[in-house]
C-alpha atoms as a PDB file:
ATOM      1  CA  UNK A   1      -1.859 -48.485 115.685  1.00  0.00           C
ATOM      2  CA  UNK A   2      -5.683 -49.048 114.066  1.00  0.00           C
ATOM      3  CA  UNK A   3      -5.668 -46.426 111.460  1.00  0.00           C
ATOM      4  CA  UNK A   4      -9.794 -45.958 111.286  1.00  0.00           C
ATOM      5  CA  UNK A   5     -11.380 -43.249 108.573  1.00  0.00           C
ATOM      6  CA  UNK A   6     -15.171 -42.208 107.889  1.00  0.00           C
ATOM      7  CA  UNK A   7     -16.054 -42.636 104.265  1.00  0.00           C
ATOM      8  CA  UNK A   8     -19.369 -41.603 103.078  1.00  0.00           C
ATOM      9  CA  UNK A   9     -20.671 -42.413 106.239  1.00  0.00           C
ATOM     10  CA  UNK A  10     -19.204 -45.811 106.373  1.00  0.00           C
ATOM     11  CA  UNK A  11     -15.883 -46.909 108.708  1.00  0.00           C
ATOM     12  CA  UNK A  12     -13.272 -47.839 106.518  1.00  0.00           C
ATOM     13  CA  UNK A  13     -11.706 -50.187 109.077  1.00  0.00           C
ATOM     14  CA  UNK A  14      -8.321 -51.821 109.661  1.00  0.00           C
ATOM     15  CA  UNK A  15      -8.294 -54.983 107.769  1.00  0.00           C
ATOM     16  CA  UNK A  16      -4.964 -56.441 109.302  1.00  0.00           C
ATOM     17  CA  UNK A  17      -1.213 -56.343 108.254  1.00  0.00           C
ATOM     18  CA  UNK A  18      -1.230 -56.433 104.588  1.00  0.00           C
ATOM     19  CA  UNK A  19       0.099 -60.238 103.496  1.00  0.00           C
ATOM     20  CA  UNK A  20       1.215 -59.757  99.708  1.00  0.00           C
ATOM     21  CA  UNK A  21       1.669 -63.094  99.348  1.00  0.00           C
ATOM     22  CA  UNK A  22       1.063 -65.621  96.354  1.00  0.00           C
ATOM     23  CA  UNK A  23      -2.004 -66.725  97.738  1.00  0.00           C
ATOM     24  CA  UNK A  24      -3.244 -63.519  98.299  1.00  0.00           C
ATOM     25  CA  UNK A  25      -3.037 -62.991  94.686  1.00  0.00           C
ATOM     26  CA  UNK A  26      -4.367 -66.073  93.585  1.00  0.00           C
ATOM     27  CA  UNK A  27      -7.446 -65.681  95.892  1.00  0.00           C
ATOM     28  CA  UNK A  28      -7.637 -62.566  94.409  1.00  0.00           C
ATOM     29  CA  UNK A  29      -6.489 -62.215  90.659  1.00  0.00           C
ATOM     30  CA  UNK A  30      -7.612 -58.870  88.715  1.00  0.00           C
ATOM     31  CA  UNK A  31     -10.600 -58.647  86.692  1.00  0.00           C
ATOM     32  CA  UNK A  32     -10.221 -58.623  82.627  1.00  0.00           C
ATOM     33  CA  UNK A  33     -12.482 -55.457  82.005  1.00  0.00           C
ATOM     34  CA  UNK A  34     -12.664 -52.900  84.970  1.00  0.00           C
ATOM     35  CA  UNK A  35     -12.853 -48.607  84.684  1.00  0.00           C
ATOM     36  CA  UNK A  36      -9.821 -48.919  86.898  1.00  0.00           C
ATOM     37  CA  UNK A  37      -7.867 -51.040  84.640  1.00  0.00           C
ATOM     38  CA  UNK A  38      -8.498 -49.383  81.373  1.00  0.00           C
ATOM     39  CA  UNK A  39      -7.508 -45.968  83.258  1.00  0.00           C
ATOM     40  CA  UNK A  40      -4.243 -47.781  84.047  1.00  0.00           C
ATOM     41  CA  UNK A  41      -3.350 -48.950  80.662  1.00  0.00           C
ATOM     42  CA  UNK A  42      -3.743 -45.334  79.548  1.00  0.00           C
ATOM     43  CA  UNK A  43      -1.375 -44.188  81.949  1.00  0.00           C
ATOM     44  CA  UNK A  44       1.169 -47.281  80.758  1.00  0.00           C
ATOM     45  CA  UNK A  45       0.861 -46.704  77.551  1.00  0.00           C
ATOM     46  CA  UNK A  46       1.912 -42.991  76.456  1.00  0.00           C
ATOM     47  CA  UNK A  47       0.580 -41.855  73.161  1.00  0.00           C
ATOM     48  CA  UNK A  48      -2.162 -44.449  73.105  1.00  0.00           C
ATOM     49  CA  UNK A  49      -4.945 -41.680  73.747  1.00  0.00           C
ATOM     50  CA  UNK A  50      -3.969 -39.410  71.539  1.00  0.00           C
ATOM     51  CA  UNK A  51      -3.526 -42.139  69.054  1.00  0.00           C
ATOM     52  CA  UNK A  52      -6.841 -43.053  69.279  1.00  0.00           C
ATOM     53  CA  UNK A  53      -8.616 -39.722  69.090  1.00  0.00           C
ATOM     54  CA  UNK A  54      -6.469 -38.870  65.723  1.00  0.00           C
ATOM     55  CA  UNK A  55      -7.745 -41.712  64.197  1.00  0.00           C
ATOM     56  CA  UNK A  56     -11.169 -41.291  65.391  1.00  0.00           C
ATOM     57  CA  UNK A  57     -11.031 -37.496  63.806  1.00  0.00           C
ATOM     58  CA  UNK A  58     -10.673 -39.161  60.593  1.00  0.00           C
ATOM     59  CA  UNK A  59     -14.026 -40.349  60.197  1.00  0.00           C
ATOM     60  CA  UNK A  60     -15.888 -38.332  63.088  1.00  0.00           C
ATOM     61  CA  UNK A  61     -15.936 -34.603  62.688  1.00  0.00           C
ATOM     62  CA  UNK A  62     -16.690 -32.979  66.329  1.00  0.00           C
ATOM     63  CA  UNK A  63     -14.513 -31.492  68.991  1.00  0.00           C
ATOM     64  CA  UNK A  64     -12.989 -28.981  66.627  1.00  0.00           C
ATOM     65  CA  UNK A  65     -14.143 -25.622  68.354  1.00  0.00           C
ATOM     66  CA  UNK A  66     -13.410 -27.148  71.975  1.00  0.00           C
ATOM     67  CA  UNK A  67      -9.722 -28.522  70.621  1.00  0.00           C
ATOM     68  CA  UNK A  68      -8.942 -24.656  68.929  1.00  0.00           C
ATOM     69  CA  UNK A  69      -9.957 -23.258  72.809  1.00  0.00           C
ATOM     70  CA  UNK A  70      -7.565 -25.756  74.605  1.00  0.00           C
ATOM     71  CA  UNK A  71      -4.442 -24.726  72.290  1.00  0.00           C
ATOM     72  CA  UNK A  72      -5.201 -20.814  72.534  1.00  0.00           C
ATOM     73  CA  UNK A  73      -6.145 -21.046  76.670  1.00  0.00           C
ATOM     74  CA  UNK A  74      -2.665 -20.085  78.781  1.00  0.00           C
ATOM     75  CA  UNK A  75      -4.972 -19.660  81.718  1.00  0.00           C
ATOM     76  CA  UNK A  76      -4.444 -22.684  84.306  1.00  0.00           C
ATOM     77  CA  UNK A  77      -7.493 -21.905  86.073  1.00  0.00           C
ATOM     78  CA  UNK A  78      -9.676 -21.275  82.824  1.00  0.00           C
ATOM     79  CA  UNK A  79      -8.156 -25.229  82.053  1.00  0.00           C
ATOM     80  CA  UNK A  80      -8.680 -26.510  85.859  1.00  0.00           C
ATOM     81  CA  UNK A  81     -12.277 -25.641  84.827  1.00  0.00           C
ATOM     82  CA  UNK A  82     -12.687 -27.172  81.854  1.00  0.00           C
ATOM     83  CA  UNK A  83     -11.603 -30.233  83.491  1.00  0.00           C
ATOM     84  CA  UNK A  84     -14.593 -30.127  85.082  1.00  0.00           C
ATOM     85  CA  UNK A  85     -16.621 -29.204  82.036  1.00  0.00           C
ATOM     86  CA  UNK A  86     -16.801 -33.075  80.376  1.00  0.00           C
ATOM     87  CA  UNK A  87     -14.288 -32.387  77.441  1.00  0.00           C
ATOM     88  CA  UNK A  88     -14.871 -34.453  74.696  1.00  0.00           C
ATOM     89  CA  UNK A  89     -13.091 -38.016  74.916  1.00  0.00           C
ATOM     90  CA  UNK A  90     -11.247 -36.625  71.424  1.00  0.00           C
ATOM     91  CA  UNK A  91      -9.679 -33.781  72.976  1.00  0.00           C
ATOM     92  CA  UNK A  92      -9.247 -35.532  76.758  1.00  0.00           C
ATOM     93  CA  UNK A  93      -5.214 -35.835  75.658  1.00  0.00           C
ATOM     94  CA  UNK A  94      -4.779 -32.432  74.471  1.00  0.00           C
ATOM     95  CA  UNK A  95      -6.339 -31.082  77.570  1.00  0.00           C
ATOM     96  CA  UNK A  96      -4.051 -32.605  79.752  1.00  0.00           C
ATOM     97  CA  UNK A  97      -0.701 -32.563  77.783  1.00  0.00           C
ATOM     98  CA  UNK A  98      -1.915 -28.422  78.518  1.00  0.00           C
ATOM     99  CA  UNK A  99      -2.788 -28.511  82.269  1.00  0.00           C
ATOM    100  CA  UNK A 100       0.810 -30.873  82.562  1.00  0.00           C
ATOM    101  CA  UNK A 101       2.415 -27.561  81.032  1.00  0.00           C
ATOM    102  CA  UNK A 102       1.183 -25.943  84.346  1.00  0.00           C
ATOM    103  CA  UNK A 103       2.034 -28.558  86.849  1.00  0.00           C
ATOM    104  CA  UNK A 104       4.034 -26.726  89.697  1.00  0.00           C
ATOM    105  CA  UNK A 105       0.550 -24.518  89.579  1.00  0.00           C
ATOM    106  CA  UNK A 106      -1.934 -27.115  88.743  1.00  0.00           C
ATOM    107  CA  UNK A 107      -1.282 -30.412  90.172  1.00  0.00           C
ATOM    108  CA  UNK A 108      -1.649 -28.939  94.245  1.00  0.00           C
ATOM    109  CA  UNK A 109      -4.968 -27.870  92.935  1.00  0.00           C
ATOM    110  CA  UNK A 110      -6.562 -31.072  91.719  1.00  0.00           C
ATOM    111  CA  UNK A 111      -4.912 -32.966  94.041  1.00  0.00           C
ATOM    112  CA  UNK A 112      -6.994 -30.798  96.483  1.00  0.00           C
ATOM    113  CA  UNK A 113     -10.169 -31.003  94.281  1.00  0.00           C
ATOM    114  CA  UNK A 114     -10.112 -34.801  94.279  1.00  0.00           C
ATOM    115  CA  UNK A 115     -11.573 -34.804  97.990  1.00  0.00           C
ATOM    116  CA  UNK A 116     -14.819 -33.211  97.053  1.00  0.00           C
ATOM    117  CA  UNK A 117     -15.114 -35.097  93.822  1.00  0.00           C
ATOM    118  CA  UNK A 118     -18.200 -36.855  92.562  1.00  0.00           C
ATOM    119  CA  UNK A 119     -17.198 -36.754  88.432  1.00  0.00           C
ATOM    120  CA  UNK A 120     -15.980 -39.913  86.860  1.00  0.00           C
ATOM    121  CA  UNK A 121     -14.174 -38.011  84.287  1.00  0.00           C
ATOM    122  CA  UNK A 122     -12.596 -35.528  86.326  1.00  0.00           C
ATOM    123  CA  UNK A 123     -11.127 -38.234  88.642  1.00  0.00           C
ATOM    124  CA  UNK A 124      -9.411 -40.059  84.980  1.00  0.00           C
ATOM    125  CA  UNK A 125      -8.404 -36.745  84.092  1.00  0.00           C
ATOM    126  CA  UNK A 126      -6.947 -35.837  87.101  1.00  0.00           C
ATOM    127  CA  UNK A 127      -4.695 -39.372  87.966  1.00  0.00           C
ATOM    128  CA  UNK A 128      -3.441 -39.032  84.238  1.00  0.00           C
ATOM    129  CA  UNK A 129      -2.100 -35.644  84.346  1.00  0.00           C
ATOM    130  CA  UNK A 130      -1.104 -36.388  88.203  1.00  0.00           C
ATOM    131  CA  UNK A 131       1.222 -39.115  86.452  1.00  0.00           C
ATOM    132  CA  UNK A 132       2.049 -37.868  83.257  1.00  0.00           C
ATOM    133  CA  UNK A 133       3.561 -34.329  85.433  1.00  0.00           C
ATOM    134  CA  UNK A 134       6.091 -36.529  86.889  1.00  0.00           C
ATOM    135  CA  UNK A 135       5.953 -34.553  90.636  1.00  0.00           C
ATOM    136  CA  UNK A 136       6.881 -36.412  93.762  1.00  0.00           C
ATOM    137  CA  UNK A 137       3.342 -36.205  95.084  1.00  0.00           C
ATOM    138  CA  UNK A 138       2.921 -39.466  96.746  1.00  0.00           C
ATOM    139  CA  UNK A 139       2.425 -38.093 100.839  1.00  0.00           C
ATOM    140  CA  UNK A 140       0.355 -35.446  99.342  1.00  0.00           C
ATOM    141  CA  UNK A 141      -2.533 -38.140  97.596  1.00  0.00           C
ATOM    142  CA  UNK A 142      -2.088 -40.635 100.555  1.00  0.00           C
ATOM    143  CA  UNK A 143      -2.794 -37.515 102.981  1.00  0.00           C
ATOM    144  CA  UNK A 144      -6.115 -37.150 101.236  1.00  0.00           C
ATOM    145  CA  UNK A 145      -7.228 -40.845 100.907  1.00  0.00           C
ATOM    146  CA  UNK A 146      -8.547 -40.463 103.666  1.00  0.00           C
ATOM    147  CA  UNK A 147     -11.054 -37.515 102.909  1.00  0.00           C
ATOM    148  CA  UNK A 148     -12.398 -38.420  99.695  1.00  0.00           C
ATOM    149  CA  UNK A 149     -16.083 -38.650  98.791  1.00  0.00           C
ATOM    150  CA  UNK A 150     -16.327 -40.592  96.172  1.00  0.00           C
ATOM    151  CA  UNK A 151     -15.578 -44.751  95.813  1.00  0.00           C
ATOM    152  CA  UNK A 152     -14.923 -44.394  92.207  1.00  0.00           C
ATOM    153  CA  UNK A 153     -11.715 -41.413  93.170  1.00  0.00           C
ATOM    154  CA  UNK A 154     -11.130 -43.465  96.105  1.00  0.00           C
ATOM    155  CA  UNK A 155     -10.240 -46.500  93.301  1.00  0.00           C
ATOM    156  CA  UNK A 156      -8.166 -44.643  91.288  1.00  0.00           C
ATOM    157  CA  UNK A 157      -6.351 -42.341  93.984  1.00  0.00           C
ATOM    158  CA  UNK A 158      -5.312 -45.761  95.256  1.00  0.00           C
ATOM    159  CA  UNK A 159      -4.535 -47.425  91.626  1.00  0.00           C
ATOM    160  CA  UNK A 160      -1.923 -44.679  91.284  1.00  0.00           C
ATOM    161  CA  UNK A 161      -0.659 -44.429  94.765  1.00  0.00           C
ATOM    162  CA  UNK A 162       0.508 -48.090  93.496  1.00  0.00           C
ATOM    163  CA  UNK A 163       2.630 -46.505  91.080  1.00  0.00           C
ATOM    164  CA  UNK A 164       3.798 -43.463  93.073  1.00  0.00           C
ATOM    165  CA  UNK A 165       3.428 -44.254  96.804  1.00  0.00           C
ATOM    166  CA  UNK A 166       6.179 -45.590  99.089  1.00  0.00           C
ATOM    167  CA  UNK A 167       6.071 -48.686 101.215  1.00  0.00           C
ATOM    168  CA  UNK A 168       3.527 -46.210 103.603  1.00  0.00           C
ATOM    169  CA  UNK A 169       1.224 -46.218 101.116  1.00  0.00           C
ATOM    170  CA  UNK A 170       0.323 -50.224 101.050  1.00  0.00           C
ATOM    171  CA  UNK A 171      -1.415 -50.634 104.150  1.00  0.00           C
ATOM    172  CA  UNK A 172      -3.954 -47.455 103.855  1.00  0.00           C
ATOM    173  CA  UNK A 173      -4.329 -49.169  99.865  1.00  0.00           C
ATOM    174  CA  UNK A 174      -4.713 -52.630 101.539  1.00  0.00           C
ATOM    175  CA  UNK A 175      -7.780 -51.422 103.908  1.00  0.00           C
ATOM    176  CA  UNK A 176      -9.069 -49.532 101.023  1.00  0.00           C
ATOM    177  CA  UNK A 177      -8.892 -52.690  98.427  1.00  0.00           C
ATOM    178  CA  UNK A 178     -10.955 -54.709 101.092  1.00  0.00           C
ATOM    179  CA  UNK A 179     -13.301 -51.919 102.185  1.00  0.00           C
ATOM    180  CA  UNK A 180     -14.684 -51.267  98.819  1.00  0.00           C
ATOM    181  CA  UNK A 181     -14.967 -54.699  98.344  1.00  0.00           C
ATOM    182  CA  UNK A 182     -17.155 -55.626 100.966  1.00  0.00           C
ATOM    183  CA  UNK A 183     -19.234 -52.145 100.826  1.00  0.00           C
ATOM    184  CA  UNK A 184     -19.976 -52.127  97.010  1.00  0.00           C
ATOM    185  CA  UNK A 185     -19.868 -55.729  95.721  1.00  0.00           C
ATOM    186  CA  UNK A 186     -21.830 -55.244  92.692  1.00  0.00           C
ATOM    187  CA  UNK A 187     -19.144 -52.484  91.628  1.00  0.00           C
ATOM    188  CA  UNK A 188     -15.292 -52.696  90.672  1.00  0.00           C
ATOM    189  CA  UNK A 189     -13.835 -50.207  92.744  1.00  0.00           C
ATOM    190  CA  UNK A 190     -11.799 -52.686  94.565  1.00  0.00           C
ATOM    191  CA  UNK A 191      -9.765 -53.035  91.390  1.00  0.00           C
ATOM    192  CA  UNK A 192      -7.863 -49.675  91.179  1.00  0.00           C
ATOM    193  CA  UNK A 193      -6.106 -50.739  95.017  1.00  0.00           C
ATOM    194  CA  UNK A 194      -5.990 -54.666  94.216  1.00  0.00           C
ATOM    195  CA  UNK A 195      -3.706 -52.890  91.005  1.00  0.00           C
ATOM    196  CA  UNK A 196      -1.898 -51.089  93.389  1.00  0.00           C
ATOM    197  CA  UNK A 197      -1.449 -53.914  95.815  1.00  0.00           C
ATOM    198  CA  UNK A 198       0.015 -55.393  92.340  1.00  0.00           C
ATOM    199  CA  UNK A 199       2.731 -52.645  91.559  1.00  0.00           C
ATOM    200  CA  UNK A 200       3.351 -52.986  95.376  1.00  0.00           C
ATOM    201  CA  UNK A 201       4.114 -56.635  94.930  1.00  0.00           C
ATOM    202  CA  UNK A 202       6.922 -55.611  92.075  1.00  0.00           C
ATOM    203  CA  UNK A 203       8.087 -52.460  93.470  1.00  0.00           C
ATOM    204  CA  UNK A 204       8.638 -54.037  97.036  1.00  0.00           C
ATOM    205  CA  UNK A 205       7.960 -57.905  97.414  1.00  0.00           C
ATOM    206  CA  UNK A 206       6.077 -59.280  99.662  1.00  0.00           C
END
């Protein structure tokens, strides 16, 4: 049954049975550098971030009053909002190793947020801790897909549905991959479902 969705005005339409196929692949390999792809290899690679920002500390003093609020703050809301608040790329990790304490409480909440969104960073933040909280969420972000706002969210909702979704999720992914393709060309939101389309490949065949 055709499976049709507004997005920002647009149709996303059905593109066909999805066909995850060598060729399919090779007519469409993944992009060296994308936003969607370095947001993936942070979620791979545990520790990485907060790697990174340690190091950084060493030779960049800032961050230090914002870091000393995130440790004392037991308030899930008062952290929900500073999600929203463009933490500093140093304390990004320690932000959401706190808002993962809160899960059960916090993850329904941004998962709900994500609709609305329009902020790059909150959409990274939120597919992280999403991940890293390790909750069976997958019907709840593929019941959204279809209500979200933003391409950029749309990308990375559907990057991580590739790690978390069941074999439901590919063809809503698969229409998403080729709508954002064809409706923003000069972009690389097509890249967080072609990675998705990916882990679908591994996680299921073809």
């Amino acid at each position: 049954m055709k499976n049709d969705v507004f997005f920002l005005g647009r149709q996303v339409k059905d593109y066909g049975t999805p066909r995850l196929s060598k060729r399919f692949f090779n007519k469409n390999p993944l992009k060296e550098i994308s936003a969607a792809r370095i947001v993936y290899s942070i979620l791979l690679s545990s520790g990485i971030e907060r790697f990174a920002s340690k190091t950084v500390k060493r030779f960049i003093k800032r961050g230090k009053e914002e870091a000393k609020r995130i440790r004392r703050e037991n308030n899930p809301e008062t952290l929900l909002k500073m999600m929203e608040q463009h933490p500093d790329p140093l304390n990004r990790w320690l932000l959401k190793k706190k808002i993962v304490g809160f899960s059960e409480f916090a993850v329904p909440k941004i998962i709900e947020k994500l609709k609305e969104n329009q902020d790059d960073c909150f959409a990274e933040l939120a597919v992280d801790i999403i991940h890293k909280s390790e909750i069976d969420c997958s019907s709840q972000l593929l019941g959204i897909l279809n209500s979200i706002k933003q391409p950029y969210t749309l990308s990375l909702v559907c990057m991580l549905l590739g790690l978390l979704g069941t074999r439901e999720a590919i063809k809503p992914v698969w229409d998403c991959y080729y709508f954002l393709k064809e409706e923003y060309p000069e972009e690389d939101y097509e890249q967080g479902p072609l990675l998705a389309l990916y882990e679908f490949k591994s996680r299921f065949g073809s």
